[in-house]
C-alpha atoms as a PDB file:
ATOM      1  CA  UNK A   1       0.000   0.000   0.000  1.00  0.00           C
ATOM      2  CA  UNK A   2       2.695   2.649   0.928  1.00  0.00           C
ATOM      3  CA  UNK A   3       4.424   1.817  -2.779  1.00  0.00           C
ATOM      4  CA  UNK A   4       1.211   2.989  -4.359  1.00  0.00           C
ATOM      5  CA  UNK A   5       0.273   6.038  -2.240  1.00  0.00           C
ATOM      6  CA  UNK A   6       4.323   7.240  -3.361  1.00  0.00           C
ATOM      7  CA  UNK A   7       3.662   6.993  -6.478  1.00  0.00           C
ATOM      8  CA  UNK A   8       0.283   8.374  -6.561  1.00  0.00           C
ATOM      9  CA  UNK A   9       1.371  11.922  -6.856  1.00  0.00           C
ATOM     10  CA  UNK A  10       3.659  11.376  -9.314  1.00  0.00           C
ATOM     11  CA  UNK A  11       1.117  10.167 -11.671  1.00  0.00           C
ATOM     12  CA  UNK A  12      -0.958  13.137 -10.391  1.00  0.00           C
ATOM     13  CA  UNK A  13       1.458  15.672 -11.021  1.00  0.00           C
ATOM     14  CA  UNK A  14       2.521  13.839 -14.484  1.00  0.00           C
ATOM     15  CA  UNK A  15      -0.779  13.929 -15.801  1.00  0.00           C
ATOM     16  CA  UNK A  16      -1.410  17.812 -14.793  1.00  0.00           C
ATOM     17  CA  UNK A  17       2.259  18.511 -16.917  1.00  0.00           C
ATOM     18  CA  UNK A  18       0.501  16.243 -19.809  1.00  0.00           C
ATOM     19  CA  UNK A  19      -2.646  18.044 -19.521  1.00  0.00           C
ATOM     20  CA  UNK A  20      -1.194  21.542 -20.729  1.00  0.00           C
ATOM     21  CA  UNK A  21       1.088  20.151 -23.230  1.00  0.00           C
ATOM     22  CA  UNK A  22       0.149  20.063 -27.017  1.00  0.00           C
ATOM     23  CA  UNK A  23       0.771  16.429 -27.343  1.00  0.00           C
ATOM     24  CA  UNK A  24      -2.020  15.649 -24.240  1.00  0.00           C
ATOM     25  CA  UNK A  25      -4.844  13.687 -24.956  1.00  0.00           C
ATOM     26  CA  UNK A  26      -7.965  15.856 -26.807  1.00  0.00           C
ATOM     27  CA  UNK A  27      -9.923  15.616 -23.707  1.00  0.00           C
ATOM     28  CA  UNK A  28      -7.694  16.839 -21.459  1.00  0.00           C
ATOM     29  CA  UNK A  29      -6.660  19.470 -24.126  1.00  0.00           C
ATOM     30  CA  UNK A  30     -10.289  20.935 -24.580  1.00  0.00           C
ATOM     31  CA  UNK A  31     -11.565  21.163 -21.275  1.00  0.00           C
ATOM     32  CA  UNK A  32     -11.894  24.537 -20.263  1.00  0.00           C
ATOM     33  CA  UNK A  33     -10.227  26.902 -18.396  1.00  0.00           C
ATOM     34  CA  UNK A  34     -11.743  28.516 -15.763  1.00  0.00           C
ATOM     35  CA  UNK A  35     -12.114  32.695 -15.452  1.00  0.00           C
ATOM     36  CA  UNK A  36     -13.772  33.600 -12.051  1.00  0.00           C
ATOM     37  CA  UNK A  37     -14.470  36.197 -10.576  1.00  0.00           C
ATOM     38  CA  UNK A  38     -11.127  37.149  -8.993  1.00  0.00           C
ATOM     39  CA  UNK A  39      -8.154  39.891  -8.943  1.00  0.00           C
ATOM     40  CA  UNK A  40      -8.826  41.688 -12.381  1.00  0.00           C
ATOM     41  CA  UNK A  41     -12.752  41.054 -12.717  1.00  0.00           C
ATOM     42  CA  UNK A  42     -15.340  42.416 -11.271  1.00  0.00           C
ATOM     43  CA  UNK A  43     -18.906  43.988 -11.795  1.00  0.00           C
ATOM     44  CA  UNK A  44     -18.689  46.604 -14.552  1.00  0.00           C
ATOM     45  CA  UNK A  45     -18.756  50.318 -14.049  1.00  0.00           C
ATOM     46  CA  UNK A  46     -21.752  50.688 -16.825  1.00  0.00           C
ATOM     47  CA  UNK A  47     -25.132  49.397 -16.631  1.00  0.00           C
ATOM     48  CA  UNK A  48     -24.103  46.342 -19.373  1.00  0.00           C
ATOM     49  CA  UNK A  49     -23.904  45.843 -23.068  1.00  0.00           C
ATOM     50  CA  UNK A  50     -23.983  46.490 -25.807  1.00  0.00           C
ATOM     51  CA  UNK A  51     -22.092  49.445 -25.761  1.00  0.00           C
ATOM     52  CA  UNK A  52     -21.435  49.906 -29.128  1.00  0.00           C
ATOM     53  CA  UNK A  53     -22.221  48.294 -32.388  1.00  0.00           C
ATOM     54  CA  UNK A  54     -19.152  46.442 -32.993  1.00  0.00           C
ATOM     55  CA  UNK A  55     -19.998  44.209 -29.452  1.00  0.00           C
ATOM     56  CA  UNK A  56     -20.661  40.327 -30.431  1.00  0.00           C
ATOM     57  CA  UNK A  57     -23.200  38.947 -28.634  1.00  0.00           C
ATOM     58  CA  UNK A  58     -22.910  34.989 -27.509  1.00  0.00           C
ATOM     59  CA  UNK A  59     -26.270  34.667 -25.238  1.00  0.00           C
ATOM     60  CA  UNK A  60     -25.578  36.379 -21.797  1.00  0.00           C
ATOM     61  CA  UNK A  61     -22.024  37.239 -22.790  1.00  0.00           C
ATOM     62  CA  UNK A  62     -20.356  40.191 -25.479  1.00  0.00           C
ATOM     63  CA  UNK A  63     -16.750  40.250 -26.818  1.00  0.00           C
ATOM     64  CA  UNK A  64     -16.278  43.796 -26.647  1.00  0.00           C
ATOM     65  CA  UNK A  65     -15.439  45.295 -29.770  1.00  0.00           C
ATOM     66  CA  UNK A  66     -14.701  42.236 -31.520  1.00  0.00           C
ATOM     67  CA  UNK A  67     -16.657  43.127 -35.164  1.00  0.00           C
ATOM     68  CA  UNK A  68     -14.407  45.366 -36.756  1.00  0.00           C
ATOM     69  CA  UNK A  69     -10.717  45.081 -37.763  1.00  0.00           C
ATOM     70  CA  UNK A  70      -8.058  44.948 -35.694  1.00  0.00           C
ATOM     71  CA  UNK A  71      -4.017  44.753 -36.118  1.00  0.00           C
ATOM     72  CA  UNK A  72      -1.254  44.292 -34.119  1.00  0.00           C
ATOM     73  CA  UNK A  73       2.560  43.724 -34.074  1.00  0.00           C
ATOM     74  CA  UNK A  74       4.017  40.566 -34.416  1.00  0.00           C
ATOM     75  CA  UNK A  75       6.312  40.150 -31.701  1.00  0.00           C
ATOM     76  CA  UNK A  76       9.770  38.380 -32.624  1.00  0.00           C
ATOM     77  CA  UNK A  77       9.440  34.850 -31.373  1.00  0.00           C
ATOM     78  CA  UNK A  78       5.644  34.963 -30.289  1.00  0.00           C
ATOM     79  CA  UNK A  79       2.438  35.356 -31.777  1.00  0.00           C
ATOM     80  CA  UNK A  80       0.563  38.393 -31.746  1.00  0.00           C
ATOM     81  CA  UNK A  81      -2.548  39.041 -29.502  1.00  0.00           C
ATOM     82  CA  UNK A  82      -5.662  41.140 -29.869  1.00  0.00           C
ATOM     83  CA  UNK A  83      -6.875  42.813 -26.600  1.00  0.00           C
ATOM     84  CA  UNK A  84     -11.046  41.830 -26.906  1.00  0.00           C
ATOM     85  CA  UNK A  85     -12.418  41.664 -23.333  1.00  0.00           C
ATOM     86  CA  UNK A  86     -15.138  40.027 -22.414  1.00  0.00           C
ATOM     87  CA  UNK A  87     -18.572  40.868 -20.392  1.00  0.00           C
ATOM     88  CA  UNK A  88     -21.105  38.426 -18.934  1.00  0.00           C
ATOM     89  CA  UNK A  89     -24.586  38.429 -17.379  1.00  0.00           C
ATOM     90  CA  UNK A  90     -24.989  36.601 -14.038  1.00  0.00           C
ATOM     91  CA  UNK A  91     -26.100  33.082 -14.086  1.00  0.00           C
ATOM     92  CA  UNK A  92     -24.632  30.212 -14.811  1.00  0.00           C
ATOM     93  CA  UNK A  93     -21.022  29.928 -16.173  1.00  0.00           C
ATOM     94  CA  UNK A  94     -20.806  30.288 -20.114  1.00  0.00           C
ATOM     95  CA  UNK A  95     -18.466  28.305 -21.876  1.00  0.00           C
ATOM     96  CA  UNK A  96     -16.774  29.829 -25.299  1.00  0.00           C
ATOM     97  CA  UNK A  97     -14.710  27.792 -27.318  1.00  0.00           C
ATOM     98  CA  UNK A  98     -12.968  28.399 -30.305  1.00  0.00           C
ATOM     99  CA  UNK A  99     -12.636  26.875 -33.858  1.00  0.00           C
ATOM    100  CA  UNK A 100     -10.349  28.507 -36.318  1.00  0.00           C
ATOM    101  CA  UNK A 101     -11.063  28.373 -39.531  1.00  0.00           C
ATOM    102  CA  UNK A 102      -9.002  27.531 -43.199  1.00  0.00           C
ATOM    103  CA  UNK A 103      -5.666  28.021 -42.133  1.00  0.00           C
ATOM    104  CA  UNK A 104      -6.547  30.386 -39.098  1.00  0.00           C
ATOM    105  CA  UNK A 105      -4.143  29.507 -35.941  1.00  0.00           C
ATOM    106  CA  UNK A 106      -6.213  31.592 -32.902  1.00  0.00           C
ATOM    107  CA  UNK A 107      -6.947  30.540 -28.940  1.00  0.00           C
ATOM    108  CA  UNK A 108      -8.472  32.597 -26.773  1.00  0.00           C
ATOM    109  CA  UNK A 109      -6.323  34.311 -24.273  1.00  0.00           C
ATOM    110  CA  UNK A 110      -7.639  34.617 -20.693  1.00  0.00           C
ATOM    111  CA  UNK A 111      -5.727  33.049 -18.557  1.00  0.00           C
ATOM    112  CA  UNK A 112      -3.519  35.683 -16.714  1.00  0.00           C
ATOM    113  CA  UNK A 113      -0.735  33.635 -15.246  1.00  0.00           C
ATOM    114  CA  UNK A 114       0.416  32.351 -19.084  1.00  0.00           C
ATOM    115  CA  UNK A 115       0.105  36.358 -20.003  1.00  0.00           C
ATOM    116  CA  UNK A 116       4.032  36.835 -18.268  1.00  0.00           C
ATOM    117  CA  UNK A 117       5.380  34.239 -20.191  1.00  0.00           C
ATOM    118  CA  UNK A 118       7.859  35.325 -22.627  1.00  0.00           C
ATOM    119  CA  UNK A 119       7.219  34.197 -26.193  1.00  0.00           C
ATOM    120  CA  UNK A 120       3.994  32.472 -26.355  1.00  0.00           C
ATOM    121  CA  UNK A 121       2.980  30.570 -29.273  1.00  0.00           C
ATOM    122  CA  UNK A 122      -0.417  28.465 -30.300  1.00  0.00           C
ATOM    123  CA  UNK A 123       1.356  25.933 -32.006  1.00  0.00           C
ATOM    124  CA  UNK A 124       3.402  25.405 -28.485  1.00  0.00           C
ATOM    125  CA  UNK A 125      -0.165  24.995 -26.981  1.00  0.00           C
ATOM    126  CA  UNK A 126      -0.589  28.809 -25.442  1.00  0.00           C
ATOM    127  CA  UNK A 127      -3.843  30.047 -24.923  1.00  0.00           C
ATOM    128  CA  UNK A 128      -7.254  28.157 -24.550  1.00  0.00           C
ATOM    129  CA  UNK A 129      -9.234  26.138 -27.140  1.00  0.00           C
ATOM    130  CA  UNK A 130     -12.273  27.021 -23.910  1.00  0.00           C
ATOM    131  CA  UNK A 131     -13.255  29.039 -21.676  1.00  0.00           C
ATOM    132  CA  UNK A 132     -15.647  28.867 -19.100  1.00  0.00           C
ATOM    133  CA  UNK A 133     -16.717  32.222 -17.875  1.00  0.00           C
ATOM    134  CA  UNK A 134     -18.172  32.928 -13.834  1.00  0.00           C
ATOM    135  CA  UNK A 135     -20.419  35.671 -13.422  1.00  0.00           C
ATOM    136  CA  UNK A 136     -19.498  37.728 -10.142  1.00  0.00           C
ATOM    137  CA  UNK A 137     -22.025  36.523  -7.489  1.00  0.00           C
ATOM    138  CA  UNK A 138     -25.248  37.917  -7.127  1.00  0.00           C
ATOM    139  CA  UNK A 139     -24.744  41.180  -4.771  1.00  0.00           C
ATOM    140  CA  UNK A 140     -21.209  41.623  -5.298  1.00  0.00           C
ATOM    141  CA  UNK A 141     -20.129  45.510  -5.353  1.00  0.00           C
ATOM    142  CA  UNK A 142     -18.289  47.419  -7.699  1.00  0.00           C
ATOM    143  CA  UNK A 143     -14.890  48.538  -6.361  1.00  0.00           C
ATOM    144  CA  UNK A 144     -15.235  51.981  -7.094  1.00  0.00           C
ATOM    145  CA  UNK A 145     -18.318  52.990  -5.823  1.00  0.00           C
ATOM    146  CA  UNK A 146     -19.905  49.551  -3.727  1.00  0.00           C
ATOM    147  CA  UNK A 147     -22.929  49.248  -6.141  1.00  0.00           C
ATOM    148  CA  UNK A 148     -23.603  45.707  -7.071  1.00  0.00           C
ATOM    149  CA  UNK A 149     -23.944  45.099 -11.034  1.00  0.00           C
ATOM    150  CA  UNK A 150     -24.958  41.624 -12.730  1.00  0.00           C
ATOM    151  CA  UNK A 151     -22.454  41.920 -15.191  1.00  0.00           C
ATOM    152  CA  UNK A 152     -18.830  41.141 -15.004  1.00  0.00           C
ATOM    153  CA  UNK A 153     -15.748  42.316 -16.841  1.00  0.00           C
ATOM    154  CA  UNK A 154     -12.586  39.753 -17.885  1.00  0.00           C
ATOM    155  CA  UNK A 155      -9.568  40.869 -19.535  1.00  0.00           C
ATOM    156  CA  UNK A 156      -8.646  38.999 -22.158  1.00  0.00           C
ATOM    157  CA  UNK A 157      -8.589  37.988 -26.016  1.00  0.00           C
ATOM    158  CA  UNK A 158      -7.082  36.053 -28.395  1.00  0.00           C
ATOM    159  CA  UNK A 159      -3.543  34.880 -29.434  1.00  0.00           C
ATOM    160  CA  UNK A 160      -3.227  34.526 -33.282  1.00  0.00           C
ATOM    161  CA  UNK A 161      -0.367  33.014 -35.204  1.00  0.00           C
ATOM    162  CA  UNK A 162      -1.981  33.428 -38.878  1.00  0.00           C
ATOM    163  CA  UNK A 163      -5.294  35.850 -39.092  1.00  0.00           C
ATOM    164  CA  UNK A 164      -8.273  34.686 -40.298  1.00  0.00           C
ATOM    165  CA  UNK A 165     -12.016  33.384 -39.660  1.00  0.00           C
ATOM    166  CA  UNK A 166     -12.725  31.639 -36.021  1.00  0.00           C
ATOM    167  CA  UNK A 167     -15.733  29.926 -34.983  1.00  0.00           C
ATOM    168  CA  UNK A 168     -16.992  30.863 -31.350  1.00  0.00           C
ATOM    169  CA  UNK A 169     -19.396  28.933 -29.620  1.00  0.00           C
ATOM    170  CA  UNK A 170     -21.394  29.635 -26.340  1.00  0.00           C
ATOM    171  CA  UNK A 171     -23.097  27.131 -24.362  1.00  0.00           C
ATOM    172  CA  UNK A 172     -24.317  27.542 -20.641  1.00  0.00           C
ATOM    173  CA  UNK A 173     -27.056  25.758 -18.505  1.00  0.00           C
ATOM    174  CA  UNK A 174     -30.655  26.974 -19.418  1.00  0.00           C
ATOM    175  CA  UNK A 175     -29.441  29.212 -22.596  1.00  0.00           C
ATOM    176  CA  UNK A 176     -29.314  28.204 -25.495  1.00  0.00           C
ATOM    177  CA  UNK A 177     -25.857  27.246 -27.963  1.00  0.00           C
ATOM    178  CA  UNK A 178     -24.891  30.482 -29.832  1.00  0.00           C
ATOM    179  CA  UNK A 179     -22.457  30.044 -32.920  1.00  0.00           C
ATOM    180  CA  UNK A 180     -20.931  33.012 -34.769  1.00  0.00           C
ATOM    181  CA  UNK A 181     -18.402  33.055 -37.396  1.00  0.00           C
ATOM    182  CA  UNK A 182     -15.684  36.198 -36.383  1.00  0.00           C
ATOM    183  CA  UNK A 183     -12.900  37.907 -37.534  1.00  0.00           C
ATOM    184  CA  UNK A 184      -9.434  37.502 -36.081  1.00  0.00           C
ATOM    185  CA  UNK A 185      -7.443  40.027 -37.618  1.00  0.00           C
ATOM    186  CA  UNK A 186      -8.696  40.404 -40.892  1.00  0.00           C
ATOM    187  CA  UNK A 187     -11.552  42.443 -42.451  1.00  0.00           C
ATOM    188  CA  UNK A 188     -14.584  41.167 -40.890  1.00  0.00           C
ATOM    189  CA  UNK A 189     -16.223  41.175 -44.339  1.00  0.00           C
ATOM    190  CA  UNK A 190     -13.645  38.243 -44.939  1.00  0.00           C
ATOM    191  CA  UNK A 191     -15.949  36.406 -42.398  1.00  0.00           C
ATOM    192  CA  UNK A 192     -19.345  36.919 -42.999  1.00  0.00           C
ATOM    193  CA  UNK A 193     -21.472  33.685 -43.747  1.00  0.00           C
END
């Protein structure tokens, strides 16, 4: 018994390493990450969305900003990334995933902690395929002024090797599955259906 409780963690801690790495099995690959409501989110200062005609709507949750064309620099050795954050409507979590398109190579970009990390790349397995975004809890206050809001703010994006057409979809508990065809980098024209 005390040979397989020593080796229990090992296997533990070998299959988290596997689980981030590009050559992990799809499962373990595609399950979401997790943004709560923590550090850099909170309850928005405005009412809620839309707040301006370029805001995708998934459901309960917008990418900010995300219909109209954006650029960036190419940084040397890492991909470039386009700030889009995201807002949701309490509730249940709602879970975004992406699918690029042609010869599109995007992830969404929300986890924080991989955001300090030198160089990152999707075809080294940066960013998410999912997310899985919390709504704030009902009640919780604003930091600036205490007033509670249903809708919370995330920081975020995507990291995109080659521009192109991406295929979000939305899914949460009770709402129905939202698809919509959007451009990463390119004219959204480009990406219309």
């Amino acid at each position: 018994m005390k040979t397989v409780s020593v080796f229990v963690p090992v296997l533990a801690i070998g299959a988290a390493i596997a689980a981030g790495s590009p050559g992990a099995p799809a499962a373990q690959r595609d399950a979401p990450f997790d943004r709560t409501c923590a550090g850099d989110a909170g309850p928005m200062q405005a009412p809620g969305p839309p707040y301006g005609s370029a805001d995708v709507r998934l459901g309960r949750l917008f990418f900010i900003g995300l219909d109209r064309r954006h650029s960036w620099r190419l940084r040397r050795g890492a991909d470039g990334t386009l700030k889009i954050p995201v807002v949701v409507r309490g509730g249940e979590p709602v879970t975004v995933r992406i699918t690029p398109l042609d010869r599109t190579r995007a992830r969404l970009d929300f986890d924080v902690a991989q955001w300090r990390r030198e160089g990152r790349r999707v075809a080294d397995g940066d960013g998410q395929r999912a997310v899985r975004f919390h709504a704030c809890p009902p009640g919780t206050r604003r930091f600036t002024d205490g007033t509670p809001n249903p809708w919370t703010g995330y920081p975020g994006g995507f990291l995109v090797d080659r521009p192109g057409c991406a295929l979000l979809t939305a899914s949460a508990t009770g709402m129905r599955t939202v698809r919509r065809r959007v451009a990463v980098g390119v004219a959204v024209s480009r990406c219309r259906a």
